[in-house]
Protein backbone atom coordinates (compact mmCIF):
# COMPACT_ATOMS: atom_id res chain seq x y z
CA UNK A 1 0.00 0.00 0.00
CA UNK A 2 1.08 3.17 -0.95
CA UNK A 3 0.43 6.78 0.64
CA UNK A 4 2.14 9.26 -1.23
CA UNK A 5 1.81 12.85 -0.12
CA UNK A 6 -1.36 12.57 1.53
CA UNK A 7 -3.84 15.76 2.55
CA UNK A 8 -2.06 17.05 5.60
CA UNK A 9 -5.39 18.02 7.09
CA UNK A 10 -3.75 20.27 9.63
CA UNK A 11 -6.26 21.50 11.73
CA UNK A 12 -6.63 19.55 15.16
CA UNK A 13 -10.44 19.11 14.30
CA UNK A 14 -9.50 17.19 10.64
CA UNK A 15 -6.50 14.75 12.47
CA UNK A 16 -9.71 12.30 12.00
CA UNK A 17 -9.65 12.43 8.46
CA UNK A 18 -6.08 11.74 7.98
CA UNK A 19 -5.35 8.55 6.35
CA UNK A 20 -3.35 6.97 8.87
CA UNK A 21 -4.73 6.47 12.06
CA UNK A 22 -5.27 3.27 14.54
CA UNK A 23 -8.57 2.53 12.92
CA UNK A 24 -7.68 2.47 9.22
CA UNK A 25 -4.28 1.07 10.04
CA UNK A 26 -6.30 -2.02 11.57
CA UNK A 27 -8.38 -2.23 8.41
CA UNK A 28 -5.38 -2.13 6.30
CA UNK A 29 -3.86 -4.23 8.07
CA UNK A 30 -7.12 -6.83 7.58
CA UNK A 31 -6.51 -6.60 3.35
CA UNK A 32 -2.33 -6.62 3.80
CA UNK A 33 -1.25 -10.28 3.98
CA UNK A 34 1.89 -11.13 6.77
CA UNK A 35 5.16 -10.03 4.77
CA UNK A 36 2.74 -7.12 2.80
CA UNK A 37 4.31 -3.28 2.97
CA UNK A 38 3.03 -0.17 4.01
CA UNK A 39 4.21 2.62 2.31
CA UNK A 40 4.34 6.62 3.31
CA UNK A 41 5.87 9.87 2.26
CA UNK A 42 5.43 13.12 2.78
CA UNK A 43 7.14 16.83 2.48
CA UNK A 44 5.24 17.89 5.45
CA UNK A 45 7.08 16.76 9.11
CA UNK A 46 4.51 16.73 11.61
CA UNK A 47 2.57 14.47 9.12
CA UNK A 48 5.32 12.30 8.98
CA UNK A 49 5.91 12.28 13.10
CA UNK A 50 1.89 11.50 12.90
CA UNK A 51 2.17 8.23 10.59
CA UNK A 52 5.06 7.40 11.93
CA UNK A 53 3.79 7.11 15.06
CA UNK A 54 0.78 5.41 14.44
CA UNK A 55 2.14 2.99 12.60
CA UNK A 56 4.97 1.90 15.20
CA UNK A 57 2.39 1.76 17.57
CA UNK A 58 0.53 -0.36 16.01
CA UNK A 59 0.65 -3.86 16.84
CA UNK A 60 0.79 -5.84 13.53
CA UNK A 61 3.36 -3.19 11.98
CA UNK A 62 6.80 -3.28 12.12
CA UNK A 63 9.32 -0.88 10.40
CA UNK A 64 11.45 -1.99 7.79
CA UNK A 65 15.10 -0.96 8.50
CA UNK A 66 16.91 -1.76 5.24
CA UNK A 67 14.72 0.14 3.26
CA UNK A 68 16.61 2.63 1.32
CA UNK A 69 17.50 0.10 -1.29
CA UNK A 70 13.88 -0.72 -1.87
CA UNK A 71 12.74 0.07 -5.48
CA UNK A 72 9.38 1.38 -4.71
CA UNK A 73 11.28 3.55 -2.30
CA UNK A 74 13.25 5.34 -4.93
CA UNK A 75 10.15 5.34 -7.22
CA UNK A 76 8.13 7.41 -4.43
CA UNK A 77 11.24 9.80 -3.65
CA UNK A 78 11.71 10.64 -7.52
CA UNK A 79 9.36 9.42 -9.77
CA UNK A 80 5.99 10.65 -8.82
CA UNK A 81 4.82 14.47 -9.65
CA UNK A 82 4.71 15.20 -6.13
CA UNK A 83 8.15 13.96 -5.56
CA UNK A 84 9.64 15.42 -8.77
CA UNK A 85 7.87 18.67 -7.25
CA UNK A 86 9.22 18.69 -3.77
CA UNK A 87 12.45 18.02 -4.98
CA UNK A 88 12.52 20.87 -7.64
CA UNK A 89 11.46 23.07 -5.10
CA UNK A 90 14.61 21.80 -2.77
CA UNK A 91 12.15 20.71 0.05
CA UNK A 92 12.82 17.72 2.25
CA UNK A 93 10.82 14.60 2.05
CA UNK A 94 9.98 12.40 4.86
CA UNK A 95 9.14 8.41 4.64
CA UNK A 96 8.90 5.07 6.09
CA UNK A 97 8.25 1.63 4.78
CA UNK A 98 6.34 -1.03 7.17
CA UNK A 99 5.93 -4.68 7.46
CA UNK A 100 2.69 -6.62 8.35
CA UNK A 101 3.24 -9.36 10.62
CA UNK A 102 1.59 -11.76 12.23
CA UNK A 103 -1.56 -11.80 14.78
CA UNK A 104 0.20 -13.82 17.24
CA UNK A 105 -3.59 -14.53 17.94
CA UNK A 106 -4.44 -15.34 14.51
CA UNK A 107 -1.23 -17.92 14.66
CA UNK A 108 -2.38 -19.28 17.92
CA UNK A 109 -5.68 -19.77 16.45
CA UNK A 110 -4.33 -21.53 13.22
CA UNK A 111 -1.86 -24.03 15.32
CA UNK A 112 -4.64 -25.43 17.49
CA UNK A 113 -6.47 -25.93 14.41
CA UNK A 114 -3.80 -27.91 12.51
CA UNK A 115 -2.99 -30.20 15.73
């Protein structure tokens, strides 16, 4: 899943409507098989410090470390409009790449089952 520049939706009132928050991470989380990525980059900071948060708190999301290398990574950073914008305009960019893992639950669940 990707989420490239995403609506800042800077008022306090709007943090609702951002598109990463605990509720919608669960529900991506749902449609992301284990080993699926999470994508997210943004030229606006606190955004970033928002999804980044979210996301590391979240319990079936882990951060990918190694992630510079990635492919998509580069493609997000320089090929997209909004990228190729930011960077003409010599603005930083901010991003993160995260794992889904496991419901320890849902593997609990599917052991008892198989024995």
């Amino acid at each position: 899943m990707f989420f490239c520049f995403p609506d800042p939706h800077f008022k306090r009132s709007k943090h609702k409507s951002r598109i990463i928050t605990p509720a919608l991470l669960s529900q991506y989380a749902y449609v992301l098989k284990p080993g699926g990525k999470l994508y997210h980059i943004t030229d606006v900071e606190d955004l970033h410090n928002w999804m980044y948060q979210h996301c590391n708190d979240h319990k079936l999301f882990e951060r990918v470390e190694d992630a510079e290398q990635d492919p998509c990574v580069q493609m997000m950073l320089n090929e997209t409009e909004e990228g190729k914008k930011v960077a003409r305009e010599g603005r930083p960019k901010w991003w993160a790449v995260w794992r889904r893992i496991e419901d320890p639950v849902e593997r609990e669940i599917r052991a008892k089952a198989q024995s």
